[in-house]
C-alpha atoms as a PDB file:
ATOM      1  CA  UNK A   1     158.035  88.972  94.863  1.00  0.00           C
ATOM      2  CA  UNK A   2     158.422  85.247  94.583  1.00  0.00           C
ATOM      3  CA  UNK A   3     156.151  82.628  93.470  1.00  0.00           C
ATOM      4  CA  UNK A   4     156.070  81.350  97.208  1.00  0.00           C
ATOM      5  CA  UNK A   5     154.683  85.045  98.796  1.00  0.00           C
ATOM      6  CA  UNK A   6     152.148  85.213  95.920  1.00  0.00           C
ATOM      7  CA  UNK A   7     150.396  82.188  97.086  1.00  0.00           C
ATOM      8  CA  UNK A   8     146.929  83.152  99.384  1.00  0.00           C
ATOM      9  CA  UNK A   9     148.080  84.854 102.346  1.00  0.00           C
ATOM     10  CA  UNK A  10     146.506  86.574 105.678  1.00  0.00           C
ATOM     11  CA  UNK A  11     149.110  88.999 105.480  1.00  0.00           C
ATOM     12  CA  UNK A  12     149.527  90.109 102.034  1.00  0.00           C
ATOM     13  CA  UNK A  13     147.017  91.825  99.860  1.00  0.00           C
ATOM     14  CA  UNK A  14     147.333  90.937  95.706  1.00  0.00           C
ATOM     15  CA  UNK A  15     144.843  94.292  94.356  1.00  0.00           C
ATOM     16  CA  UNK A  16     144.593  91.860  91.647  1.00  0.00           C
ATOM     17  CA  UNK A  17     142.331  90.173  93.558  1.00  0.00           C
ATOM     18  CA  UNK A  18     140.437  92.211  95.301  1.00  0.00           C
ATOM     19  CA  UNK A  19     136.595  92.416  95.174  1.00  0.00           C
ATOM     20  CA  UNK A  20     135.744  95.954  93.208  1.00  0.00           C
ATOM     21  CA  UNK A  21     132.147  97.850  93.586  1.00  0.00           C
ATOM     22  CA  UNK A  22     130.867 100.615  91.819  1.00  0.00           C
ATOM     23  CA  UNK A  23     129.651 103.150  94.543  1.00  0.00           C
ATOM     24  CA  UNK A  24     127.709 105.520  91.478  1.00  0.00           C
ATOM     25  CA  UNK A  25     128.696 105.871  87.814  1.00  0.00           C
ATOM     26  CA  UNK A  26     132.097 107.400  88.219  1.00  0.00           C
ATOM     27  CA  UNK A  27     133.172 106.242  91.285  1.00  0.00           C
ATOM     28  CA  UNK A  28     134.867 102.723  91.779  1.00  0.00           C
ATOM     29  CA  UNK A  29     136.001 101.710  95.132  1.00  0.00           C
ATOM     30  CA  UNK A  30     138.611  98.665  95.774  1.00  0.00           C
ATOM     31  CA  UNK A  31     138.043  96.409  98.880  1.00  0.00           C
ATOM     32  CA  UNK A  32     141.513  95.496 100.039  1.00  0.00           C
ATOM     33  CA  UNK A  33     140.874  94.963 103.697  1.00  0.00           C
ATOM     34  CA  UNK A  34     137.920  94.649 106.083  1.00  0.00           C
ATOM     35  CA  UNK A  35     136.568  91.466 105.084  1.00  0.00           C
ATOM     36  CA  UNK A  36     138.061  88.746 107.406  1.00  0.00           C
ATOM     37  CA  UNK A  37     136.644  90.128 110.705  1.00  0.00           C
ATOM     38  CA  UNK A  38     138.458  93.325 110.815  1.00  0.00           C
ATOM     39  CA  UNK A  39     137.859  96.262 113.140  1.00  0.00           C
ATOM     40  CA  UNK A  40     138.987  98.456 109.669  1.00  0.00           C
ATOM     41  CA  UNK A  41     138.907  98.698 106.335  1.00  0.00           C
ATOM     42  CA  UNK A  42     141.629  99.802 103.418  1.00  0.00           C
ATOM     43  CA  UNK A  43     140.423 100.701 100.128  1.00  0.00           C
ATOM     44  CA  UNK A  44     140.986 102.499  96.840  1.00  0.00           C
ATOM     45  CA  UNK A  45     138.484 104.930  96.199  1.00  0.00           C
ATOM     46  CA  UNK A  46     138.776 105.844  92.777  1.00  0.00           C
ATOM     47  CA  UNK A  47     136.795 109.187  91.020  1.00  0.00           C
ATOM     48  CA  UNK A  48     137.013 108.948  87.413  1.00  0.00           C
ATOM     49  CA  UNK A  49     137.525 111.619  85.069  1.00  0.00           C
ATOM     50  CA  UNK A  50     134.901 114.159  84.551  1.00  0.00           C
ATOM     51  CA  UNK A  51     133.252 113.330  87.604  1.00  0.00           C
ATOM     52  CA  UNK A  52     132.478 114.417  91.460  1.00  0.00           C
ATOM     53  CA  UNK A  53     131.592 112.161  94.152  1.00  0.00           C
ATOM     54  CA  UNK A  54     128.541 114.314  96.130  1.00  0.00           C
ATOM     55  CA  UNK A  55     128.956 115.481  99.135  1.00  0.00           C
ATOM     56  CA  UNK A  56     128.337 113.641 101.889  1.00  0.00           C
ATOM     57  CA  UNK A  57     129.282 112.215 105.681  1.00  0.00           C
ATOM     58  CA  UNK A  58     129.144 108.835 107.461  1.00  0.00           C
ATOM     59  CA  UNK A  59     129.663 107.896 111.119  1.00  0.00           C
ATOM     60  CA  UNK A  60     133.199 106.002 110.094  1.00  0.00           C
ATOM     61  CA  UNK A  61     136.314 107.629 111.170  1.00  0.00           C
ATOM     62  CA  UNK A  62     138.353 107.866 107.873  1.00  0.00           C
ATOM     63  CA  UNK A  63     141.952 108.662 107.070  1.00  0.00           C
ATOM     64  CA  UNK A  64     144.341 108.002 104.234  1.00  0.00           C
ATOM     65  CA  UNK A  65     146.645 109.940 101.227  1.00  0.00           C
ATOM     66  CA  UNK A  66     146.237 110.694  97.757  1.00  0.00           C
ATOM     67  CA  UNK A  67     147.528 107.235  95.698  1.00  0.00           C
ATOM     68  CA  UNK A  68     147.080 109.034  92.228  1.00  0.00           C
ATOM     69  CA  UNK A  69     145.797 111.490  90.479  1.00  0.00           C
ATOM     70  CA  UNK A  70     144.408 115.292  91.276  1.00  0.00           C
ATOM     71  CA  UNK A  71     140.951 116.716  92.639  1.00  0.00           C
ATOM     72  CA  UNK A  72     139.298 119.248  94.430  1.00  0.00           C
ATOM     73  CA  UNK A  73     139.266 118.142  97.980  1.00  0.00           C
ATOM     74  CA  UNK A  74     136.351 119.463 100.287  1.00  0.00           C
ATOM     75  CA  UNK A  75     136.661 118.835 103.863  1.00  0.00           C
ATOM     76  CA  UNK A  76     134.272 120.280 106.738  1.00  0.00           C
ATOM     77  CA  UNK A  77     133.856 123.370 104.428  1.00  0.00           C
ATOM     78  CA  UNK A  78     137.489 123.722 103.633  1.00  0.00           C
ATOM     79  CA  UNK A  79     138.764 123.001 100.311  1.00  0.00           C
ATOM     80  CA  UNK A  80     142.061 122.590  98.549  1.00  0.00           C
ATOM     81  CA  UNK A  81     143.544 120.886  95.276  1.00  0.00           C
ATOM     82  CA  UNK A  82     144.835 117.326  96.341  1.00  0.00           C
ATOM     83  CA  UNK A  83     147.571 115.615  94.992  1.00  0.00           C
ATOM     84  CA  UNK A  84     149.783 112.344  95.086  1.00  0.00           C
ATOM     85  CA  UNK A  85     151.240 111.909  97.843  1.00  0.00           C
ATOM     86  CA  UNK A  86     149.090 114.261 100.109  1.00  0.00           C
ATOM     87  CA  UNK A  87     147.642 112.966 103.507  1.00  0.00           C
ATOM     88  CA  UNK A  88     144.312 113.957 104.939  1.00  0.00           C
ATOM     89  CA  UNK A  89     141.705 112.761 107.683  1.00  0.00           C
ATOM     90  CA  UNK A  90     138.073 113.425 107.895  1.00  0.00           C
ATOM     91  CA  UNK A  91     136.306 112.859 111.439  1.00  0.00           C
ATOM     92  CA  UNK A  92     132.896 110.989 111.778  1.00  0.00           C
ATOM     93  CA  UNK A  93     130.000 112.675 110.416  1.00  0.00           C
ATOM     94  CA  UNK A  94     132.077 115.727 108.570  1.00  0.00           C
ATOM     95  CA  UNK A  95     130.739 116.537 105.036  1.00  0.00           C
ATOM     96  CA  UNK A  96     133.720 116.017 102.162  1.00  0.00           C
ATOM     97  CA  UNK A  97     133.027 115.585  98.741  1.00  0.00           C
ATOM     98  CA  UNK A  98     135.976 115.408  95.707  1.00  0.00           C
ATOM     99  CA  UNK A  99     135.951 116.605  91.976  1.00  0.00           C
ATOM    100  CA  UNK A 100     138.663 115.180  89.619  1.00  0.00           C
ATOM    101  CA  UNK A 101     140.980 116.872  87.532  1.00  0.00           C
ATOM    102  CA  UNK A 102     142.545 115.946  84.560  1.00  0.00           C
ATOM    103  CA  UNK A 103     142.993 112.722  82.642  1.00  0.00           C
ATOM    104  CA  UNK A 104     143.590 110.120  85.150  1.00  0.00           C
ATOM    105  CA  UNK A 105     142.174 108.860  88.206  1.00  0.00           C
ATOM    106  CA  UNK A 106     141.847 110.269  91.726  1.00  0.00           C
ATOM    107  CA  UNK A 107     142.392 107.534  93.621  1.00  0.00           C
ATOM    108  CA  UNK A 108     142.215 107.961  97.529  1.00  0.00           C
ATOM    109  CA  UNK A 109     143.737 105.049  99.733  1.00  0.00           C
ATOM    110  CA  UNK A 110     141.358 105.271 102.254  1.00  0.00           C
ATOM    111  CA  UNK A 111     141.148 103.516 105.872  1.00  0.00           C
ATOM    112  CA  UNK A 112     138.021 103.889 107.493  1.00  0.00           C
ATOM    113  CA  UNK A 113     136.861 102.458 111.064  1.00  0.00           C
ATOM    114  CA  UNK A 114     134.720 100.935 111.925  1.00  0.00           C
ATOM    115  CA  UNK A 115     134.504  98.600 109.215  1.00  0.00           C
ATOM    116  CA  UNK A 116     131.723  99.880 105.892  1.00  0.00           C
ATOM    117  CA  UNK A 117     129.318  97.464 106.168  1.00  0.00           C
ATOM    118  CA  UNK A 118     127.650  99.257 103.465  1.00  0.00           C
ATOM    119  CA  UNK A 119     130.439  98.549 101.094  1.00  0.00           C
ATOM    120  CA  UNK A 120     130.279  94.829 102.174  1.00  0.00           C
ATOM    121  CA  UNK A 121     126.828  94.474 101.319  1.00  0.00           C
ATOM    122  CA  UNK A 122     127.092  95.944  98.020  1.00  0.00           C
ATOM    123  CA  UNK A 123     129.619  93.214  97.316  1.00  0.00           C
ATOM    124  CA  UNK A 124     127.226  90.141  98.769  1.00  0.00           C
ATOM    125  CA  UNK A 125     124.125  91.986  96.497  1.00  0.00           C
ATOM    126  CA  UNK A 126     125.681  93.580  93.074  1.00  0.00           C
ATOM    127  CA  UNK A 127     123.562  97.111  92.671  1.00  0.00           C
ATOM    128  CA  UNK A 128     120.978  96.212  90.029  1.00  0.00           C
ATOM    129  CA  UNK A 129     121.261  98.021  86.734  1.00  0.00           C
ATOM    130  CA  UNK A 130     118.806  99.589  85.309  1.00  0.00           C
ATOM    131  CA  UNK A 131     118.523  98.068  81.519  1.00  0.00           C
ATOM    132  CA  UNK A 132     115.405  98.390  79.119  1.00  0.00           C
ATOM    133  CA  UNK A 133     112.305  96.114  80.420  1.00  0.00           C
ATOM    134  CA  UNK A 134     112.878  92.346  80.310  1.00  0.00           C
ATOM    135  CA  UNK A 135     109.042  91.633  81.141  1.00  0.00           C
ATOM    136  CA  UNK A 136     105.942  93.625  80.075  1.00  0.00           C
ATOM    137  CA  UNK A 137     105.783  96.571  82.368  1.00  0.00           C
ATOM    138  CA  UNK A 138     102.927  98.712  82.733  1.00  0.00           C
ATOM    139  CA  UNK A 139     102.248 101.780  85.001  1.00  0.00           C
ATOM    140  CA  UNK A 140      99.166 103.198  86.305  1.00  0.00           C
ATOM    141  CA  UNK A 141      97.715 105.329  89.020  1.00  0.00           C
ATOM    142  CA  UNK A 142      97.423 103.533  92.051  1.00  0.00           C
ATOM    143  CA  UNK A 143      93.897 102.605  93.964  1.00  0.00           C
ATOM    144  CA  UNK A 144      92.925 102.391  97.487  1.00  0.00           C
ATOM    145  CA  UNK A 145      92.612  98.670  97.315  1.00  0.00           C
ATOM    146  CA  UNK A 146      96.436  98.863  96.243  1.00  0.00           C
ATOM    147  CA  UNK A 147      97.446 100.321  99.589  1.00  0.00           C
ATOM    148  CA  UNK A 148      98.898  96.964 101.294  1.00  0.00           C
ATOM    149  CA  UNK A 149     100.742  95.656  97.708  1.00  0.00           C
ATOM    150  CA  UNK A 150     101.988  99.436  97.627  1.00  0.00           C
ATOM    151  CA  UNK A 151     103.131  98.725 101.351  1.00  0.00           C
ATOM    152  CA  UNK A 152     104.850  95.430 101.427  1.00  0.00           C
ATOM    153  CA  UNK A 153     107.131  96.336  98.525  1.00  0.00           C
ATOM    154  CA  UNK A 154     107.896  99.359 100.557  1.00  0.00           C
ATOM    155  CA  UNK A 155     109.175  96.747 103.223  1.00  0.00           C
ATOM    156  CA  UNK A 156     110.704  94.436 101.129  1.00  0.00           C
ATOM    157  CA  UNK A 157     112.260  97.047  99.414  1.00  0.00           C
ATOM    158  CA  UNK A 158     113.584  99.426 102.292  1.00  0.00           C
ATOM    159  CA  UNK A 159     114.565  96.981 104.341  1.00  0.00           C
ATOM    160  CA  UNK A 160     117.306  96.163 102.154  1.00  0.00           C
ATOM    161  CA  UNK A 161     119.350  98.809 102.946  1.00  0.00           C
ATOM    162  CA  UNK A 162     119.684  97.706 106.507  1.00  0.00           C
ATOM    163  CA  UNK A 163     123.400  96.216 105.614  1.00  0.00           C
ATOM    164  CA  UNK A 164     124.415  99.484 103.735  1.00  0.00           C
ATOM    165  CA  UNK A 165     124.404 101.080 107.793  1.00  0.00           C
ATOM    166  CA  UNK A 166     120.690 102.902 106.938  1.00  0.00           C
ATOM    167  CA  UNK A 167     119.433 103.705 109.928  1.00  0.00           C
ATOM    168  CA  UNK A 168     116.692 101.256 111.310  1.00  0.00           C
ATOM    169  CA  UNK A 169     114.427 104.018 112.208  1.00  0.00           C
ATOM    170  CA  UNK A 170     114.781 105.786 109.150  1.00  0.00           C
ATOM    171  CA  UNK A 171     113.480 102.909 107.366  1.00  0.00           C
ATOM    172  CA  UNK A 172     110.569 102.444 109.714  1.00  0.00           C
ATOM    173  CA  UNK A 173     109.172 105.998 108.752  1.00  0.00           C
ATOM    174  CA  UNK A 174     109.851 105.586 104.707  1.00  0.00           C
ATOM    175  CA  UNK A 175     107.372 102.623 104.914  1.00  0.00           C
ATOM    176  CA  UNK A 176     104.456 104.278 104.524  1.00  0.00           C
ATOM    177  CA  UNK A 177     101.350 102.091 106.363  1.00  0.00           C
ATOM    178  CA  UNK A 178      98.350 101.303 104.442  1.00  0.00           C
ATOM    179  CA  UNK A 179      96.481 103.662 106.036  1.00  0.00           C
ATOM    180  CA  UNK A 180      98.922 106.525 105.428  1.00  0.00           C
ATOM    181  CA  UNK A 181      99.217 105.388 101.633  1.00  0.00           C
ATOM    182  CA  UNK A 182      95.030 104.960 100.956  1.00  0.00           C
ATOM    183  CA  UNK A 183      95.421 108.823 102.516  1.00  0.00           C
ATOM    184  CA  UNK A 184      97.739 110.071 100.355  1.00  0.00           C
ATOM    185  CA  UNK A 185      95.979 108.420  97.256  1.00  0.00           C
ATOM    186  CA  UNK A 186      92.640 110.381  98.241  1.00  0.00           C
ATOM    187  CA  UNK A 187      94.589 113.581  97.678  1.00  0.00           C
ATOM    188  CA  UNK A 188      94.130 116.217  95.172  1.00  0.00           C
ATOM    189  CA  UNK A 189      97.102 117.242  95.250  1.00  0.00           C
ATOM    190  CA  UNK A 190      99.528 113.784  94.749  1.00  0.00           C
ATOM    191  CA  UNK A 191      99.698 111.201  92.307  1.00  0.00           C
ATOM    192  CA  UNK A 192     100.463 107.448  93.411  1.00  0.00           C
ATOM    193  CA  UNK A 193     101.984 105.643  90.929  1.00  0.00           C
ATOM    194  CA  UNK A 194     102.395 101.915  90.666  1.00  0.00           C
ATOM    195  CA  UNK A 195     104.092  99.447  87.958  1.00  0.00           C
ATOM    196  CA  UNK A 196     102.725  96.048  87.466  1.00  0.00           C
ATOM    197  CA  UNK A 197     104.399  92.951  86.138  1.00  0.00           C
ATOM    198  CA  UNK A 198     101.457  90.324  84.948  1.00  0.00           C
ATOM    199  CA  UNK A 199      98.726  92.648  87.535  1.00  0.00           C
ATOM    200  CA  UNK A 200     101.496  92.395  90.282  1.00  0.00           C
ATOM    201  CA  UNK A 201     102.471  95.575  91.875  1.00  0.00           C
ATOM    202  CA  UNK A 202     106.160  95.741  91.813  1.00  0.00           C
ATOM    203  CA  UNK A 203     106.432  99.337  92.078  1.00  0.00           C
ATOM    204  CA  UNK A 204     105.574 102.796  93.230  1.00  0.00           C
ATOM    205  CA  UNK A 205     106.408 105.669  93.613  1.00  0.00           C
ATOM    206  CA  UNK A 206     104.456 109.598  93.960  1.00  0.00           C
ATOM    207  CA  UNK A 207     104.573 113.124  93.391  1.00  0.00           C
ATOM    208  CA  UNK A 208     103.058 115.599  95.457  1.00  0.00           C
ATOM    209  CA  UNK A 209     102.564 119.264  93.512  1.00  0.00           C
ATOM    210  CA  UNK A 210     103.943 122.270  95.538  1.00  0.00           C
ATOM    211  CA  UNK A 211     103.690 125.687  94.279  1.00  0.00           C
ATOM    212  CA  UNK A 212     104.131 124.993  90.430  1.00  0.00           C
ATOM    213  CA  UNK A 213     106.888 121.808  91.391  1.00  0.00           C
ATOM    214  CA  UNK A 214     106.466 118.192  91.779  1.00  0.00           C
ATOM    215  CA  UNK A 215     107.781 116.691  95.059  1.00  0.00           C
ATOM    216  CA  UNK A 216     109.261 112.717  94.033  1.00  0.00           C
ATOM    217  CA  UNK A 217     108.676 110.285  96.856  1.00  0.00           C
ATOM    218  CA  UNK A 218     107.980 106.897  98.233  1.00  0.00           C
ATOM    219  CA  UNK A 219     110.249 105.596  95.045  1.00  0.00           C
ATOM    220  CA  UNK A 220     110.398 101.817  95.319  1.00  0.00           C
ATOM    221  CA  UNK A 221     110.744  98.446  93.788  1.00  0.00           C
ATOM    222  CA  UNK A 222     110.344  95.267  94.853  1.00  0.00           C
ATOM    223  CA  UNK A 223     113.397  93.562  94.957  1.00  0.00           C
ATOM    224  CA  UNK A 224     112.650  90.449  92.971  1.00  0.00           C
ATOM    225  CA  UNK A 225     111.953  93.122  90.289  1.00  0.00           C
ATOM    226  CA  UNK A 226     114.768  95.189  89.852  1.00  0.00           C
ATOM    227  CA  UNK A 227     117.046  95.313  87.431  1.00  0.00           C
ATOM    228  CA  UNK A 228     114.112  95.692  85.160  1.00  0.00           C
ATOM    229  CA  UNK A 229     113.687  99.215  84.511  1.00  0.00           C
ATOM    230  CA  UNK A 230     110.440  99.797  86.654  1.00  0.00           C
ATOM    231  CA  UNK A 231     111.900 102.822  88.810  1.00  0.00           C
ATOM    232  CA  UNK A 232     112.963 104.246  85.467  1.00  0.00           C
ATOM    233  CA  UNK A 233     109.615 103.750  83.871  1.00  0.00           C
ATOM    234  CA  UNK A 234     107.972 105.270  86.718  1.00  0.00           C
ATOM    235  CA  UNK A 235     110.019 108.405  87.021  1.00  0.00           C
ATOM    236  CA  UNK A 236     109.127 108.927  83.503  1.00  0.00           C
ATOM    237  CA  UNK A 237     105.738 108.446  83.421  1.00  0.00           C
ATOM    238  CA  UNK A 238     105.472 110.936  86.614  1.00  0.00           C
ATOM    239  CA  UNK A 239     107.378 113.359  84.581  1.00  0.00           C
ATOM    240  CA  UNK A 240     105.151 112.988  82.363  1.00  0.00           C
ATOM    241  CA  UNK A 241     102.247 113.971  84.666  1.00  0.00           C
ATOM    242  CA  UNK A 242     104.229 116.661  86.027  1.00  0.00           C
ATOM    243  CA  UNK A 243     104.379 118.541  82.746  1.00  0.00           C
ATOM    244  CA  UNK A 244     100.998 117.862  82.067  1.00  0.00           C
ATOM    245  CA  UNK A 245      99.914 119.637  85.130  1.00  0.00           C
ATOM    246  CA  UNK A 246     101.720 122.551  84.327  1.00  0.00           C
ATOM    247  CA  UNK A 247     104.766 122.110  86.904  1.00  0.00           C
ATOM    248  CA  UNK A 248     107.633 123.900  86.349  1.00  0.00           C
ATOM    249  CA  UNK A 249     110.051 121.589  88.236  1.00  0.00           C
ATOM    250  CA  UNK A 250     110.458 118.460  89.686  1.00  0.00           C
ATOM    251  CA  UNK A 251     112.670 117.279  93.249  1.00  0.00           C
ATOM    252  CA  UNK A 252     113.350 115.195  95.657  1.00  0.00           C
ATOM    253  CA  UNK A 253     115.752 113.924  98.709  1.00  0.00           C
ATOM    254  CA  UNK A 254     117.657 110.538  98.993  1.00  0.00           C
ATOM    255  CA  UNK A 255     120.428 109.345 101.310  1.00  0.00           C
ATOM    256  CA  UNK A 256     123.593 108.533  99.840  1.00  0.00           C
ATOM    257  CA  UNK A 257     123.567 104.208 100.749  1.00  0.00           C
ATOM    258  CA  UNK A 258     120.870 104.639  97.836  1.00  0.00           C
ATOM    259  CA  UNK A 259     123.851 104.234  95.095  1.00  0.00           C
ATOM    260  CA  UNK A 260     121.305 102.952  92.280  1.00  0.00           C
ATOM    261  CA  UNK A 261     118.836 105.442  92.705  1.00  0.00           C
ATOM    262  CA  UNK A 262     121.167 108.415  92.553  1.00  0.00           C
ATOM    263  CA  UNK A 263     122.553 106.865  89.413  1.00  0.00           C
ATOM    264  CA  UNK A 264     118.936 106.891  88.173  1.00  0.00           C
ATOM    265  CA  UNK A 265     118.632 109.973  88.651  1.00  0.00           C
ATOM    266  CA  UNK A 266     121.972 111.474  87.238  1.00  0.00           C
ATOM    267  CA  UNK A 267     120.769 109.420  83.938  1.00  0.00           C
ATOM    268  CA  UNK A 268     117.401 111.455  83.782  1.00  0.00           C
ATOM    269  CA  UNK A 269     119.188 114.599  83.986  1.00  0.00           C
ATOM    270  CA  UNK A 270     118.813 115.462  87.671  1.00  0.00           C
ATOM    271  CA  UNK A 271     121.501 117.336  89.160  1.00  0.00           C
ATOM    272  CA  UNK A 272     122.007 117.531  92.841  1.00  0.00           C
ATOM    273  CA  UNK A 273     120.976 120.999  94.525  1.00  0.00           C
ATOM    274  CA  UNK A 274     122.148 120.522  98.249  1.00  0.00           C
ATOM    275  CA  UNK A 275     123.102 118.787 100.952  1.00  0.00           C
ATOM    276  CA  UNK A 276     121.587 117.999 104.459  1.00  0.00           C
ATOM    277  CA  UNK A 277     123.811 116.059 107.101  1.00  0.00           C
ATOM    278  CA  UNK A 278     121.804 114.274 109.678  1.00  0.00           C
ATOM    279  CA  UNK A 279     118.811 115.221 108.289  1.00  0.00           C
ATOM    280  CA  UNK A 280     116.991 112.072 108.278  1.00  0.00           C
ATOM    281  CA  UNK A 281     117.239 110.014 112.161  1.00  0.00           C
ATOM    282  CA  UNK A 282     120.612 110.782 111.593  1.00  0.00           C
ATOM    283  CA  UNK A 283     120.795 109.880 108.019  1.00  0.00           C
ATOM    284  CA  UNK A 284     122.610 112.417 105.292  1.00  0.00           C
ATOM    285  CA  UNK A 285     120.022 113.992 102.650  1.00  0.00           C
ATOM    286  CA  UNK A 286     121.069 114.599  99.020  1.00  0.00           C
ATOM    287  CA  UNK A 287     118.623 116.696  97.087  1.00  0.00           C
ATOM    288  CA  UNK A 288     118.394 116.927  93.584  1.00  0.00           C
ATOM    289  CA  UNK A 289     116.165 119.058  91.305  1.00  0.00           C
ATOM    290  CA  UNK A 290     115.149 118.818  87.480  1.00  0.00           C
ATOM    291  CA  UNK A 291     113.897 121.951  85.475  1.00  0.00           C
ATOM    292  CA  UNK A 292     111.276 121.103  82.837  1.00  0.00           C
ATOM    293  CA  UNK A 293     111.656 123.052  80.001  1.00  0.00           C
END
């Protein structure tokens, strides 16, 4: 190619270039189109070694071939080893997941329509990683008077996935009101958590007990806090509780636009126990499930 057709072009797409996000540890996806107005997007969706991306759906129309690599290839329920140079399409709202095989790569060049806003908005708001506390973090159980801080980091915090294509609705019922949260505080049977950074709430998160196991819920941090290690710190310290208590197990659902969460979770030794499409106003449910020993 010559110097002149390397030079920034509408027509011509340099990789080299092109903005990369990291959809969950494992799985790297390349935004080549989609960005300029487009009514689709091209990308590389590459699975690293060792690793599966979870099954799951979305309301996009995708289509594309294998650019490198080997994997296990689930479609709708019907799965097959997948290879270079192999073509497949996977309607709106059917279940796939992949595995990889081998030492390299399995890198899918994928074109999906309508554009992935979701993918967009993970490039406009890197996901936050979770490193060791950079302020002085405590956790504690929460208090009725905590029920509107424990609410409006639910909102500030949920309503961030609006430009990963979460479901409006879906959002509206994960924000608990103050009313519902002061409720669930008074319960025997749950415990509230909360982290505070200088006696500001900027987290929470709860576990209800059910028959020996330890629902997870209501996991949230407040956005100007993350990055911090709260949601990490809180998951342990309800672990903690959980054992305490006797349980034998602990679980819980999330949706699969919540990326740094289901990292979290991978890291703390949670694997993923099934799958529910649709489950939640439309949204796909992951579950995953941790045996205490």
């Amino acid at each position: 190619m010559t110097m002149l057709a390397r030079e920034r072009t509408l027509y011509f797409i340099d990789v080299k270039e092109a903005p990369i996000i990291v959809q969950m540890p494992g799985l790297e996806t390349t935004i080549l189109t989609g960005l300029q107005g487009d009514q689709m997007m091209m990308a590389l969706n590459a699975t690293l070694p060792g690793h599966t991306v979870l099954l799951h759906s979305h309301p996009h129309e995708q289509i594309g071939m294998v650019y490198r690599g080997t994997a296990n290839l689930t479609i709708g329920g019907e799965e097959r080893i997948a290879e270079k140079g192999d073509f497949y399409r996977i309607p709106a709202n059917v279940p796939h997941s992949d595995t990889c095989i081998g030492d390299e790569p399995f890198v899918m060049l994928d074109i999906f329509y309508p554009v992935r806003h979701d993918f967009i908005a993970k490039i406009e708001r890197p996901p936050a990683k979770e490193d060791p506390p950079k302020t002085e973090v405590a956790t504690r159980p929460a208090q009725a008077k905590d029920a509107l801080a424990i609410h409006e980091v639910m909102e500030r915090a949920f309503w961030g996935l609006r430009g990963r294509g979460y479901p409006e609705r879906a959002i509206e019922e994960a924000i608990l009101s103050p009313e519902a949260i002061q409720a669930r505080i008074a319960r025997g049977d749950t415990n509230v958590l909360v982290a505070t950074v200088k006696d500001q709430i900027a987290g929470t998160v709860s576990g209800i007990e059910e028959q020996q196991s330890l629902h997870v819920c209501s996991m949230a941090v407040d956005p100007s806090h993350q990055g911090q290690g709260i949601a990490q710190r809180l998951m342990e310290e309800l672990e903690r509780l959980a054992r305490h208590s006797g349980c034998q197990k602990l679980f819980l659902q999330t949706a699969w636009a919540m990326t740094e969460a289901i990292a979290l979770y991978w890291r703390l030794g949670y694997h993923q126990e099934g799958y529910q499409p649709r489950h939640f106003y439309g949204e796909d449910f992951l579950l995953f499930g941790k045996f205490l020993d």
